[in-house]
Structure formats: structure tokens, C-alpha cells
C-alpha atoms as a PDB file:
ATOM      1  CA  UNK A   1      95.848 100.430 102.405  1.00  0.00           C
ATOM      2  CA  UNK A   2      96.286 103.987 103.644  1.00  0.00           C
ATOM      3  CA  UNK A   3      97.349 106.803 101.914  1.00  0.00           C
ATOM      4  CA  UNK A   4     100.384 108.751 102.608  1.00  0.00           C
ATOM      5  CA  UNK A   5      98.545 111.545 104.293  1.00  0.00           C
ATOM      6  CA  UNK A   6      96.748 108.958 106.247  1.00  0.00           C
ATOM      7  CA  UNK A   7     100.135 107.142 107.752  1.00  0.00           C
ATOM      8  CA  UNK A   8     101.017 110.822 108.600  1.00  0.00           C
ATOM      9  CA  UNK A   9      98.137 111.182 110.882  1.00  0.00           C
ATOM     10  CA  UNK A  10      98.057 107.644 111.658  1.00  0.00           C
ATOM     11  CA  UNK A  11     102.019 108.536 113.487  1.00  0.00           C
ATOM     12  CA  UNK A  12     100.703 111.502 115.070  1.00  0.00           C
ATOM     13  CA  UNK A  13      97.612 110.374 116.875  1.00  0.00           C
ATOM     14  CA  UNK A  14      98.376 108.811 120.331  1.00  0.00           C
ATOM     15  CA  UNK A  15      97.863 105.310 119.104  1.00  0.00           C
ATOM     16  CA  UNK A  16     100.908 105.821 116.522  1.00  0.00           C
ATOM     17  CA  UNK A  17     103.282 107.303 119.199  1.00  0.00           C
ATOM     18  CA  UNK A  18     102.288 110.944 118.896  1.00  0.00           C
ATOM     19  CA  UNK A  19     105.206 112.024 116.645  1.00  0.00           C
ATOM     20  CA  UNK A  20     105.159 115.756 116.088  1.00  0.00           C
ATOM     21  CA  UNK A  21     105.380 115.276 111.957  1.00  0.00           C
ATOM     22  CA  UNK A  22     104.039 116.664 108.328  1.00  0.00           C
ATOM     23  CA  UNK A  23     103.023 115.135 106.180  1.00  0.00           C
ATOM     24  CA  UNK A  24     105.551 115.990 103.796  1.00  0.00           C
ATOM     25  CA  UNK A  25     107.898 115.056 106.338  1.00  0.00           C
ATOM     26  CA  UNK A  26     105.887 111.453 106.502  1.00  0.00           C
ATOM     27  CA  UNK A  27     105.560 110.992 102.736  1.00  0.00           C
ATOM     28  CA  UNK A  28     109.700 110.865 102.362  1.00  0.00           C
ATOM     29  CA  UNK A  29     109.839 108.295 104.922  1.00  0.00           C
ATOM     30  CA  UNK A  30     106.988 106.297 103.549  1.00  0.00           C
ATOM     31  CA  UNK A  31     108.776 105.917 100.258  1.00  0.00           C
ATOM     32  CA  UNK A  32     111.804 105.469 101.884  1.00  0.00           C
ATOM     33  CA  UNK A  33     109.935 102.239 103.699  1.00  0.00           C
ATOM     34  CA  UNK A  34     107.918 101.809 100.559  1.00  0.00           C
ATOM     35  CA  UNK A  35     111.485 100.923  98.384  1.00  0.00           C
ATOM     36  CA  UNK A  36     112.810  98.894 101.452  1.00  0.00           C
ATOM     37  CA  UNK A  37     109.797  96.470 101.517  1.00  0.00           C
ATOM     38  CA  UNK A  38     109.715  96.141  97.426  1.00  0.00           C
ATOM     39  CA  UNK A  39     113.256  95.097  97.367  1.00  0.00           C
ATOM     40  CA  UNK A  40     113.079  92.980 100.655  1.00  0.00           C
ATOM     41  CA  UNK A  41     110.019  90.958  99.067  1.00  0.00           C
ATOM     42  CA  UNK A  42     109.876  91.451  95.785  1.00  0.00           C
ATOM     43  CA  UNK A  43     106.057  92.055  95.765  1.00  0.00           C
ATOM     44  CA  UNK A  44     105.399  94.775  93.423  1.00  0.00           C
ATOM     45  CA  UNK A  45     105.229  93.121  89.760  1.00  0.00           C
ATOM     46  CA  UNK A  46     105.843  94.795  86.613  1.00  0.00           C
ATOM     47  CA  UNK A  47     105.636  94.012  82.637  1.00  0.00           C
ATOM     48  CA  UNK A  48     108.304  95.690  80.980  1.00  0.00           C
ATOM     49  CA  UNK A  49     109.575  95.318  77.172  1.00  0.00           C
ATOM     50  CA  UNK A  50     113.277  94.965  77.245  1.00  0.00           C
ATOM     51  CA  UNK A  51     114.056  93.907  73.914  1.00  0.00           C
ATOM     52  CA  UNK A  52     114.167  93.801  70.786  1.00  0.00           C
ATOM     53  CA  UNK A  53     116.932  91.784  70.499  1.00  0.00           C
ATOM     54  CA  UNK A  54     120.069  93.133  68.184  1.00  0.00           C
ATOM     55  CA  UNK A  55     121.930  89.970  66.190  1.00  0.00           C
ATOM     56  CA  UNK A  56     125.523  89.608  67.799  1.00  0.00           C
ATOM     57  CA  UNK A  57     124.346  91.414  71.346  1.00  0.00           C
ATOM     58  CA  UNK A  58     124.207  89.023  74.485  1.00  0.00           C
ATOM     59  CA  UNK A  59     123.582  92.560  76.757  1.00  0.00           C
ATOM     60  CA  UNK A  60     120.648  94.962  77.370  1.00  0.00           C
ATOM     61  CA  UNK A  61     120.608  97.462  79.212  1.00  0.00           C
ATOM     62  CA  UNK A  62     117.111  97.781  81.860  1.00  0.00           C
ATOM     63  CA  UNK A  63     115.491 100.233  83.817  1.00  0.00           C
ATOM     64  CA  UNK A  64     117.416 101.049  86.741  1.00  0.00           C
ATOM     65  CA  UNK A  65     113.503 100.659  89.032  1.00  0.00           C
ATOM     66  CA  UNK A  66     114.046  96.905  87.632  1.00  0.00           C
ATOM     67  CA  UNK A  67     114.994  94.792  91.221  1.00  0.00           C
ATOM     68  CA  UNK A  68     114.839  91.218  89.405  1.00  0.00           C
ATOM     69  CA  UNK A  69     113.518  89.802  86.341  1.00  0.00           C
ATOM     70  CA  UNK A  70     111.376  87.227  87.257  1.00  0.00           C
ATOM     71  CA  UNK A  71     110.050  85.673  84.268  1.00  0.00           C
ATOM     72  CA  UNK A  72     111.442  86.332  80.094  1.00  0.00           C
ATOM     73  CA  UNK A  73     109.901  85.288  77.342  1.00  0.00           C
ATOM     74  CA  UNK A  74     112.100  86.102  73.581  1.00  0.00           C
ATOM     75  CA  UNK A  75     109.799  86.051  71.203  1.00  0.00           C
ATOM     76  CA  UNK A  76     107.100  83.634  72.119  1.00  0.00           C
ATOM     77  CA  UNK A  77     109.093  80.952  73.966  1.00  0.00           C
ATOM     78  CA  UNK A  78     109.468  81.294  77.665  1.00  0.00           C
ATOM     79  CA  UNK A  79     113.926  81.473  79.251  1.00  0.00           C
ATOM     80  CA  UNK A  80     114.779  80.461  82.207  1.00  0.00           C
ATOM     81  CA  UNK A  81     116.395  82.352  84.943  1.00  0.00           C
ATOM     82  CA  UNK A  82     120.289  81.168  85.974  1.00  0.00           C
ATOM     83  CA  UNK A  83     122.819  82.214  87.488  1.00  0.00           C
ATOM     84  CA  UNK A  84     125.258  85.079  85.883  1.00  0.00           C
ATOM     85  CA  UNK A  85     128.339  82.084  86.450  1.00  0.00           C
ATOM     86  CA  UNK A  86     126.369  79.788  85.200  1.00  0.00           C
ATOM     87  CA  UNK A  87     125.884  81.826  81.394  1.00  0.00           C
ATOM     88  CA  UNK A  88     129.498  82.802  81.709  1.00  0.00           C
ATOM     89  CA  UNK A  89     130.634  79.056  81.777  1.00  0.00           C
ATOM     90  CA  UNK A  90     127.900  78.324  78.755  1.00  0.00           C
ATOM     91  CA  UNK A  91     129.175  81.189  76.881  1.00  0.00           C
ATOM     92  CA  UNK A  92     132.933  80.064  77.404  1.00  0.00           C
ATOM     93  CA  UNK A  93     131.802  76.467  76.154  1.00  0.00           C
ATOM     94  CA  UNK A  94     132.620  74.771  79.381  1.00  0.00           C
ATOM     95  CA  UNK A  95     128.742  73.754  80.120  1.00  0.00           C
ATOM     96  CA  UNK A  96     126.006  73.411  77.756  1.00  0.00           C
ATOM     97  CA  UNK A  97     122.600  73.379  77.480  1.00  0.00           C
ATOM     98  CA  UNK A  98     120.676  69.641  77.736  1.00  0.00           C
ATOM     99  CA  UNK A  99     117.181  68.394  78.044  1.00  0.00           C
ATOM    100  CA  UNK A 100     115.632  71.505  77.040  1.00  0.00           C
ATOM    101  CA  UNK A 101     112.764  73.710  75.982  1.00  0.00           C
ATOM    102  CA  UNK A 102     113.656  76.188  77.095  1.00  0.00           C
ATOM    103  CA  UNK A 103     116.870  76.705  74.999  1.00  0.00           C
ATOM    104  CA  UNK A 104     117.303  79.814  76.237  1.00  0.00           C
ATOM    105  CA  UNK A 105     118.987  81.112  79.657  1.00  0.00           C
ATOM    106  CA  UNK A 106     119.231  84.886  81.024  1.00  0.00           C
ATOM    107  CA  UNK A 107     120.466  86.388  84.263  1.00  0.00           C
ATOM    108  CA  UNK A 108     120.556  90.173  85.256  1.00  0.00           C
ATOM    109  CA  UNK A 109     123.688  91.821  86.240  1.00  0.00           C
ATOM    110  CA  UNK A 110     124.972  95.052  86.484  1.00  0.00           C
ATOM    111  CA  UNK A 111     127.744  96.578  84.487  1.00  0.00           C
ATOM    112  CA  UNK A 112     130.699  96.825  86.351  1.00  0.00           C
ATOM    113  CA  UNK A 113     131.715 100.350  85.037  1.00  0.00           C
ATOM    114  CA  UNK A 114     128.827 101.774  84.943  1.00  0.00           C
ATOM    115  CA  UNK A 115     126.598 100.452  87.397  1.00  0.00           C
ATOM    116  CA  UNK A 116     123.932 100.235  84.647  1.00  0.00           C
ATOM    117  CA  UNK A 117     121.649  97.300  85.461  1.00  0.00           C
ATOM    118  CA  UNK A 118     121.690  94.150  82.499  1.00  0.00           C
ATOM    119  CA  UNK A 119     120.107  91.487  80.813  1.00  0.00           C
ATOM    120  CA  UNK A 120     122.071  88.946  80.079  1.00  0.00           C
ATOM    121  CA  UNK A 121     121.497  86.234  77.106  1.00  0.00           C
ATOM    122  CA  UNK A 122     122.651  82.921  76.318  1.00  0.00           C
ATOM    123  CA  UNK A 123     123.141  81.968  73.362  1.00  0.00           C
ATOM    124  CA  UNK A 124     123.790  85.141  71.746  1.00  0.00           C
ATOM    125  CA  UNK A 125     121.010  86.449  69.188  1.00  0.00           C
ATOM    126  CA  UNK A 126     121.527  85.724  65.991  1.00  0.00           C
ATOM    127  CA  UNK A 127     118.188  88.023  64.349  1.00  0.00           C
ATOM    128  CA  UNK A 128     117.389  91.660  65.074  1.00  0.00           C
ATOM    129  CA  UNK A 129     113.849  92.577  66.441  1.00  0.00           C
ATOM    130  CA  UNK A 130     113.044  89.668  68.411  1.00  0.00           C
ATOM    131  CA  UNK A 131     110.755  90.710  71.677  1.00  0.00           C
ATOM    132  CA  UNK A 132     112.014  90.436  75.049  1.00  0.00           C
ATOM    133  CA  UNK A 133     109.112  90.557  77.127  1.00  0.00           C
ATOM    134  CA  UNK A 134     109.836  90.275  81.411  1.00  0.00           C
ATOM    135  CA  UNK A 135     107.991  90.067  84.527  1.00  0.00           C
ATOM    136  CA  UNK A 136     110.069  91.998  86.429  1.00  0.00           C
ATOM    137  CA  UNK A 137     110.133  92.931  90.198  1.00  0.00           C
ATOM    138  CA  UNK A 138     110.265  96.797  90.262  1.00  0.00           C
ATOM    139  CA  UNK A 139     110.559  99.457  93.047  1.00  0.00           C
ATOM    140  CA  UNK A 140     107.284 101.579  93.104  1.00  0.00           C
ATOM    141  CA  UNK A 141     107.537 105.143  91.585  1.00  0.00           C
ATOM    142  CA  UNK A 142     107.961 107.839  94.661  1.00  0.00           C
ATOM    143  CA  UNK A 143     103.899 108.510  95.950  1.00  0.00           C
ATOM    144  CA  UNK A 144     102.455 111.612  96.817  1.00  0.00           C
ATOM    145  CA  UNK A 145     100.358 112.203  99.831  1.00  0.00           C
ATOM    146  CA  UNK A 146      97.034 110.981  98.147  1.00  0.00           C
ATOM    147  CA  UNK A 147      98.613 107.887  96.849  1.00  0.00           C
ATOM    148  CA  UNK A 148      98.572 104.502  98.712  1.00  0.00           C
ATOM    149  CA  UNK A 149     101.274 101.900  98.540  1.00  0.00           C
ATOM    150  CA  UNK A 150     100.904  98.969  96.215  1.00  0.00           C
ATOM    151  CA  UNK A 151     100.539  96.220  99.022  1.00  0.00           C
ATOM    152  CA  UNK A 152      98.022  94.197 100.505  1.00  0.00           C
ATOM    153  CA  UNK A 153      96.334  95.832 103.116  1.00  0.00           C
ATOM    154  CA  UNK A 154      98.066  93.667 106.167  1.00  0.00           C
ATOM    155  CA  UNK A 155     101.001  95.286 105.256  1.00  0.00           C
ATOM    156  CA  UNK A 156      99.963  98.843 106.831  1.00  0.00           C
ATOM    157  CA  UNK A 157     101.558  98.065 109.955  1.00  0.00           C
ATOM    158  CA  UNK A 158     104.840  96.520 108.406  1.00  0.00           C
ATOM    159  CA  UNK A 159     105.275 100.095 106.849  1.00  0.00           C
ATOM    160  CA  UNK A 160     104.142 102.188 110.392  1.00  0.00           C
ATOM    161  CA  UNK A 161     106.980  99.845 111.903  1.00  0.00           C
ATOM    162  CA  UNK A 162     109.311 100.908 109.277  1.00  0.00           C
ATOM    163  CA  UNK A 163     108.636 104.689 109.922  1.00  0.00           C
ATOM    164  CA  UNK A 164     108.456 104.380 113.480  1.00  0.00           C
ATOM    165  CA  UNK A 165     111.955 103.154 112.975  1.00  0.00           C
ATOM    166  CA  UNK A 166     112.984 106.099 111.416  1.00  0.00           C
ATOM    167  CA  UNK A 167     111.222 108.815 113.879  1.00  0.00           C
ATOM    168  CA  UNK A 168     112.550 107.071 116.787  1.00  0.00           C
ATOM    169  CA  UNK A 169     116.398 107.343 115.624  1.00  0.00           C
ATOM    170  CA  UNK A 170     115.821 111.000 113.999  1.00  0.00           C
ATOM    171  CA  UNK A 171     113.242 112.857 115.767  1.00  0.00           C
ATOM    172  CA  UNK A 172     113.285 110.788 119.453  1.00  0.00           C
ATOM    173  CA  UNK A 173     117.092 110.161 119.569  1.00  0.00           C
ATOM    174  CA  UNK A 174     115.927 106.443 120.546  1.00  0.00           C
ATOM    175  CA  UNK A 175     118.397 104.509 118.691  1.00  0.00           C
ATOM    176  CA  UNK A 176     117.073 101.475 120.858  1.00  0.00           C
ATOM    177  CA  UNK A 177     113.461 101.540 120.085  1.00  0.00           C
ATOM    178  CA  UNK A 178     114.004 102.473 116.533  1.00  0.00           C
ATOM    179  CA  UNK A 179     115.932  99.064 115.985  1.00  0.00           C
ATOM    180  CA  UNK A 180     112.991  97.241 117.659  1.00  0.00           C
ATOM    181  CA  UNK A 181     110.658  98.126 115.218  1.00  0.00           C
ATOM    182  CA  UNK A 182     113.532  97.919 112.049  1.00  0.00           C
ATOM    183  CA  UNK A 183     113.695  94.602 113.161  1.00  0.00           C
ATOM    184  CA  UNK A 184     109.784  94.240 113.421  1.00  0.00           C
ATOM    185  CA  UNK A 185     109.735  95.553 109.535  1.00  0.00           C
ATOM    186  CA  UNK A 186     112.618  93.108 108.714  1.00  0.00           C
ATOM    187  CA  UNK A 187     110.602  90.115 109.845  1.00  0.00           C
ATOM    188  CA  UNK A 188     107.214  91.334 108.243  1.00  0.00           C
ATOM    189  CA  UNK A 189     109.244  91.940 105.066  1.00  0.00           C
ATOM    190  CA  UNK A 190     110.361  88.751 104.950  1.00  0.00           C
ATOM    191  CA  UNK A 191     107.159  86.877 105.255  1.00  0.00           C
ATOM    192  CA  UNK A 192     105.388  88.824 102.644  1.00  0.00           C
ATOM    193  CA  UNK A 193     107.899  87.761 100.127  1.00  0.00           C
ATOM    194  CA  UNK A 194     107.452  84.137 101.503  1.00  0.00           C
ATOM    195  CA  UNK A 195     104.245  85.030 100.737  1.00  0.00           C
ATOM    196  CA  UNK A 196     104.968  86.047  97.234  1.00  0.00           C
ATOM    197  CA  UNK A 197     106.889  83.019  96.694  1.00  0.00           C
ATOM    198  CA  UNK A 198     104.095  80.681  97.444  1.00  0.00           C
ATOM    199  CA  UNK A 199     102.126  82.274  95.161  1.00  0.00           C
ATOM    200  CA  UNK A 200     104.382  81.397  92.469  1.00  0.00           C
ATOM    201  CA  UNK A 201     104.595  78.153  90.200  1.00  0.00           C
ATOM    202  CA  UNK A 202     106.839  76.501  87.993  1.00  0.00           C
ATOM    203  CA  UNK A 203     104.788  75.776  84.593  1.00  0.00           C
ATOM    204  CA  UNK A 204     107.664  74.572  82.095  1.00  0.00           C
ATOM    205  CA  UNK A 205     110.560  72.318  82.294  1.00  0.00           C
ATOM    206  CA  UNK A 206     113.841  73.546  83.800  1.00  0.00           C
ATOM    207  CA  UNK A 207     116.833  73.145  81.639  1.00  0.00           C
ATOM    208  CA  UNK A 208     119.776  71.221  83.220  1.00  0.00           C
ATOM    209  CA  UNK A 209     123.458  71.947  82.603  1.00  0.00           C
ATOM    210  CA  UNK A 210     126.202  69.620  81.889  1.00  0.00           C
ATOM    211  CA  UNK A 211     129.860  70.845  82.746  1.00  0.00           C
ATOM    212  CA  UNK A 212     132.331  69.469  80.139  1.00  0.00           C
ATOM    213  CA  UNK A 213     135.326  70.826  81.644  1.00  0.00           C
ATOM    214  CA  UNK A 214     137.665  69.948  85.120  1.00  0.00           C
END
């Protein structure tokens, strides 16, 4: 993978289109691109402690670089992801869970006042101190011009096409060519979390839900 001050020169040589930019100017764009392909694929993996748990408390507030949480374990037993409808209707009483481990559920939401981003638990704790620990899909912290993006190194040209994108529209006034190589980046984007998702595997029983009410 290159670093930032390498995609710089990488857009100004000939081969790269011969844009007339800094590397400063590059490294905003790259993290701009950088951001746009974590959340697209959902590549860039992170451990994260979101707990403990607090008795009576069914909401946690996480890191606002948190894009998904992948995988939570409470304590030492392993939830399962659902939907934020599908807790709601659990918590109400009109579904419950059946044919479990795991007995627990969780979905992330964000608060509708605040726009703070949660984890959401079914059923409620009932202890203090318990340890939520999550794989969690995170955006990347911003990179400097020495640093190199935290994907595989086919994905160099999915992150040219996404700055390309942006020097076309800003510096070129091509509006045309620019959305050529957006959708280029779109495509690539979406394959590498295809990618990602083939990599992952189910290793525990999912939980089914039975409604109990019209």
C-alpha cells in the first residue's frame, strides 16, 4: 500500500493524470476516500470495550469512529446481532427469545436527539460490571503523509479512482469524468466488502424469534 505522500506523486506523474497537487492537498482527499471505502466495505476491524454493563441500563453509548458492531460478547458468552425492531418487539413482550444460546440480542442505533451512536441490549442487565467486548467495524483515524491506508494492497487503485474523482470535479471542472471514476470506486468498494464477507463465518447457533402477538 502507498503512503499518502506516495498517492500524491502517484496523481501528479503523467501516468496518474498529471494533476498539479500537494501533498497536503492529496492527504485530505485520501482520507476523505479512505472513510468512504471503510464505511462502503466495512474492512477495517477494530476491538473495542464497550461495557461494563450497569444493572437496569439496556443503552451504551459508543465511539462515534464505530460504523457497525460486528461481533459482542457480555461477559464470556457470545450475542447475536438483530435488528433494532426486532429488540423493540422483544423488549415490548410481543416476541421472545427460543432455541437459544445465545440468550442475548444487541443492535446499534443512534440516539435520536443526540445523534450519539448506541448499543442496544436485550434483555436488560440485571448486574453491574459485566464486559462488553465488540468487534466493531471502525473508520480509520485521519493519516498523515507517511502513513499508508489500512487495506490490502489491490486496493491502491480503488483509492487513486476515488481521488481522481475528486480532482476531476474540483481542480479540472470535469464533472463527467469525475463520476466515471466515483463510479469505478463504488464498484471496487463494493467487492472488497464482498470480499470481507466471505471471509467471515458463522460459528454458534442463531437464535430464532417467535412473535406472540397479531
Amino acid at each position: 500500500m502507498l503512503t499518502v505522500a506516495e498517492f500524491a506523486a502517484q496523481l501528479r506523474s503523467s501516468e496518474g493524470a498529471a494533476f498539479d497537487v500537494t501533498t497536503p492537498q492529496v492527504e485530505v482527499i485520501v482520507n476523505r476516500w479512505v472513510r468512504r471505502l471503510a464505511v462502503a466495505s466495512l474492512w477495517v476491524r477494530d476491538e473495542r470495550e464497550l461495557g461494563p454493563t450497569v444493572a437496569g441500563q439496556d443503552r451504551y453509548v459508543i465511539d462515534p469512529d464505530i460504523i457497525e458492531i460486528h461481533d459482542l460478547v457480555v461477559g464470556a458468552d457470545l450475542s447475536e446481532r438483530q435488528s433494532v425492531e426486532t429488540l423493540f418487539r422483544l423488549g415490548a413482550g410481543s416476541a421472545f427469545l427460543v432455541n437459544g444460546p445465545p440468550w442475548t440480542v444487541y443492535a446499534d442505533r443512534a440516539d435520536a436527539t443526540t445523534g450519539a451512536k448506541l448499543l442496544m441490549l436485550y434483555p436488560i442487565p440485571d448486574s453491574d460490571g459485566v464486559s462488553l467486548t465488540a468487534l466493531c467495524a471502525v473508520i480509520p483515524a485521519t493519516l498523515g503523509e507517511n502513513d499508508t491506508p489500512p487495506f490490502p494492497d489491490d486496493q491502491i487503485e480503488t483509492l487513486l479512482n476515488g481521488c481522481k474523482a475528486t480532482l476531476y470535479r474540483e481542480q479540472d471542472e470535469n464533472p463527467d469524468e469525475g463520476a466515471t471514476y466515483e463510479a469505478l470506486f463504488a464498484q471496487e468498494a463494493e467487492d472488497l466488502r464482498r470480499r470481507r464477507n466471505g471471509m467471515l463465518g458463522g460459528t454458534f447457533r442463531i437464535p430464532s424469534y417467535r412473535d406472540i402477538a397479531p
